[in-house]
Protein backbone atom coordinates (compact mmCIF):
# COMPACT_ATOMS: atom_id res chain seq x y z
CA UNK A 1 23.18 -4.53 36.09
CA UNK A 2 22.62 -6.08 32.65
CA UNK A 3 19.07 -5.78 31.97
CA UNK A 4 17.05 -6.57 28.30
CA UNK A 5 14.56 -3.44 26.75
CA UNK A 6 10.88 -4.18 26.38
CA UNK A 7 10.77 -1.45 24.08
CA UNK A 8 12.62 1.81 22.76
CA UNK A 9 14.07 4.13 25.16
CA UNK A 10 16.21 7.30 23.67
CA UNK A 11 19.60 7.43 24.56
CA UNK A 12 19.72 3.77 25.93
CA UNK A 13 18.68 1.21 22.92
CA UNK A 14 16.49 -0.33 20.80
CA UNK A 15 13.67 -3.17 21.94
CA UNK A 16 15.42 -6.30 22.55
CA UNK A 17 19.02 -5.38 22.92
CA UNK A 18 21.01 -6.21 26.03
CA UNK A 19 22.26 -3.20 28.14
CA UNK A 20 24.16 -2.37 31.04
CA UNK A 21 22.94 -0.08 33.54
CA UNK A 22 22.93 1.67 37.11
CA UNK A 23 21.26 -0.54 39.70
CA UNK A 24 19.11 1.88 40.81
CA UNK A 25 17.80 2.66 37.35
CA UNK A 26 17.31 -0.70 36.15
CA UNK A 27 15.80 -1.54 39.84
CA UNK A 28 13.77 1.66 40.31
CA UNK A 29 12.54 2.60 37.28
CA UNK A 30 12.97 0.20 34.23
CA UNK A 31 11.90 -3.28 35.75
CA UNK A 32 9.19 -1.67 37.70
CA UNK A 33 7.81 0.35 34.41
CA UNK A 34 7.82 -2.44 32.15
CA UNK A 35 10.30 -1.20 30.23
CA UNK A 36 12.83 -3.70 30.51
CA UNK A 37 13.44 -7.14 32.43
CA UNK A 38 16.99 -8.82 33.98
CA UNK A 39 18.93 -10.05 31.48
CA UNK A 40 18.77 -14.10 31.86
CA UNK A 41 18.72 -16.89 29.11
CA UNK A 42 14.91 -17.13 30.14
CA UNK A 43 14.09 -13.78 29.78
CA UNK A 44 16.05 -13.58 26.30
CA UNK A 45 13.90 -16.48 24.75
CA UNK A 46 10.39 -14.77 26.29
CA UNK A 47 10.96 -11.89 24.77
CA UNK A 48 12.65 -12.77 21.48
CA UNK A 49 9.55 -14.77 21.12
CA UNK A 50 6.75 -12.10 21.68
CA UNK A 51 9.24 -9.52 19.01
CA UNK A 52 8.79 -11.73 16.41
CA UNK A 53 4.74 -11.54 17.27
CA UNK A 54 4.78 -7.97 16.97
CA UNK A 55 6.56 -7.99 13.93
CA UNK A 56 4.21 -10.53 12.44
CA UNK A 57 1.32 -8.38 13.84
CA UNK A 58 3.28 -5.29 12.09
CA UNK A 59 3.46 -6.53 8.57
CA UNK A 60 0.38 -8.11 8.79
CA UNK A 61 -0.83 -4.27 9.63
CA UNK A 62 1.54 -2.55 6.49
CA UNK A 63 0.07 -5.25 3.92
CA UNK A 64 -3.36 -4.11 4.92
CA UNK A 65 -2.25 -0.44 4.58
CA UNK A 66 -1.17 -1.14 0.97
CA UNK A 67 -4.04 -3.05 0.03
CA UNK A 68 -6.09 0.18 0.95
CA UNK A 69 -3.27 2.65 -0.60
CA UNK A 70 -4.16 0.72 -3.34
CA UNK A 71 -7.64 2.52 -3.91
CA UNK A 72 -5.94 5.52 -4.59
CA UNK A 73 -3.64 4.59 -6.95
CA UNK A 74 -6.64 5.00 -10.04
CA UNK A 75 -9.01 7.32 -8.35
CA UNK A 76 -9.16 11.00 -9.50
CA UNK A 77 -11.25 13.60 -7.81
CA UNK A 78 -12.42 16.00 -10.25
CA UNK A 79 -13.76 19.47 -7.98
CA UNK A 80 -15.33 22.53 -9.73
CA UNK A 81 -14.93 25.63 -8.36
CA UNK A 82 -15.82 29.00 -9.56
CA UNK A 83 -13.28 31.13 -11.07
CA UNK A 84 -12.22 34.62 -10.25
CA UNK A 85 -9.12 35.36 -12.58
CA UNK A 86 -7.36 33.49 -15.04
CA UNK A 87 -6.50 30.20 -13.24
CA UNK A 88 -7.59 31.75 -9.64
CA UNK A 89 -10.38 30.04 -7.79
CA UNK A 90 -13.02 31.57 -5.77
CA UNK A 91 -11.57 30.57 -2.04
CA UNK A 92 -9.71 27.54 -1.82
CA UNK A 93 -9.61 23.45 -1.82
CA UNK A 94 -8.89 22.44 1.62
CA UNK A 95 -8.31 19.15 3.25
CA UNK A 96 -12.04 18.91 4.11
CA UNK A 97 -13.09 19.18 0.62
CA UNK A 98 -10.88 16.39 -0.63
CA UNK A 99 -12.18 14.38 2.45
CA UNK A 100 -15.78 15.18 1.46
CA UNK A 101 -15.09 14.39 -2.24
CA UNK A 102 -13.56 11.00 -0.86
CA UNK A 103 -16.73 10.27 0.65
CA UNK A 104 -18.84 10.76 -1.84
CA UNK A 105 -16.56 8.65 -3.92
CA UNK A 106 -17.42 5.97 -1.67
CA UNK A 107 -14.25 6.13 0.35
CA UNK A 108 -13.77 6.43 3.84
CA UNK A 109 -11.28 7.67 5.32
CA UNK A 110 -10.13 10.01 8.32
CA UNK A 111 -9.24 13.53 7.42
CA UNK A 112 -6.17 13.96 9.20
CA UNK A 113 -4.88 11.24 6.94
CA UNK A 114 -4.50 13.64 4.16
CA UNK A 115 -1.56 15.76 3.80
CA UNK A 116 -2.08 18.94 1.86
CA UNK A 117 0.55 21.17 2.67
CA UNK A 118 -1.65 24.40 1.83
CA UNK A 119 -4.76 24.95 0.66
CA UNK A 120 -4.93 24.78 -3.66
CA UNK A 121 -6.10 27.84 -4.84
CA UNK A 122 -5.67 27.56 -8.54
CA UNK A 123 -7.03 25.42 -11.41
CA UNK A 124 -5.04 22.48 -12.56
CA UNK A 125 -3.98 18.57 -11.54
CA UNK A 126 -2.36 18.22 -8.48
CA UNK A 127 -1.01 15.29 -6.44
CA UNK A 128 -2.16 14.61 -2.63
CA UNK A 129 -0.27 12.29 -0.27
CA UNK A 130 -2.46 10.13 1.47
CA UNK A 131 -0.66 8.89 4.86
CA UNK A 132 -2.56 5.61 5.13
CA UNK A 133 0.31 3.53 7.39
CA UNK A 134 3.81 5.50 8.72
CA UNK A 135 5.62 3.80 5.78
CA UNK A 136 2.91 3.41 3.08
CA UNK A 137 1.93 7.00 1.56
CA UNK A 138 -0.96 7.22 -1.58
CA UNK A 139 -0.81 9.30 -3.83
CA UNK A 140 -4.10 11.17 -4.62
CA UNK A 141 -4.82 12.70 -7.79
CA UNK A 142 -7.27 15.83 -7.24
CA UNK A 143 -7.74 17.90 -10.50
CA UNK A 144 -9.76 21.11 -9.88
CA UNK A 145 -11.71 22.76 -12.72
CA UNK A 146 -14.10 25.43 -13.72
CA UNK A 147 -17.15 25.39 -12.51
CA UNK A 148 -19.96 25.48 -15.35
């Protein structure tokens, strides 16, 4: 049974691509999940037509991520902390303090969006990646100092 993929399945293709499977699959479990439909000239057209909507949609979606990754680009968050030893901070800088700092900056954004690996715990300039879309990442600039 040829049949055409709604959308990505491991191990079998991609969205849009013609495959062959078992009747019974394609019968019980694809066509009834939505996941893929028979493979006629019909079908083909339909759903070439509603892929190149979602990849219009898509784009549309990545331009807009840019356009906010683009905030970042210039912005540098200066945070004081107190000092213990030479370049040692008292405690840490943690995602939630960038995120707070970002606020107060007058940007909003979600918390989980910010990728510090581990917590900065010494002074200097360090760089922050911002996941704003799954293929647009900002680069933060967060320089800690000592606090007066």
């Amino acid at each position: 049974m040829k049949v055409i993929l709604k959308e990505d399945i491991p191990k079998l293709g991609i969205m849009g691509e013609t495959v062959q499977v078992a009747p019974g699959y394609g019968r019980n479990y694809l066509i009834p999940q939505g996941k893929a439909v028979l493979a006629t000239s019909k079908n083909s057209k339909e759903l070439e037509h509603q892929r190149q909507l979602i990849l219009r949609k898509a784009e549309l979606i990545r331009k807009d991520a840019e356009s906010f990754a683009e905030k970042f680009r210039g912005l540098t968050l200066t945070l004081a902390r107190k000092v213990v030893e030479e370049d040692k901070i008292y405690g840490s800088v943690s995602v939630s303090d960038i995120s707070q700092a970002l606020e107060e900056a007058g940007v909003e954004i979600e918390r989980k969006l910010i990728k510090l690996d581990e917590p900065i715990k010494s002074l200097g300039e360090f760089q922050v990646p911002v996941k704003v879309h799954a293929d647009v990442t900002a680069e933060l600039t967060v320089q800690v100092v000592k606090e007066e």
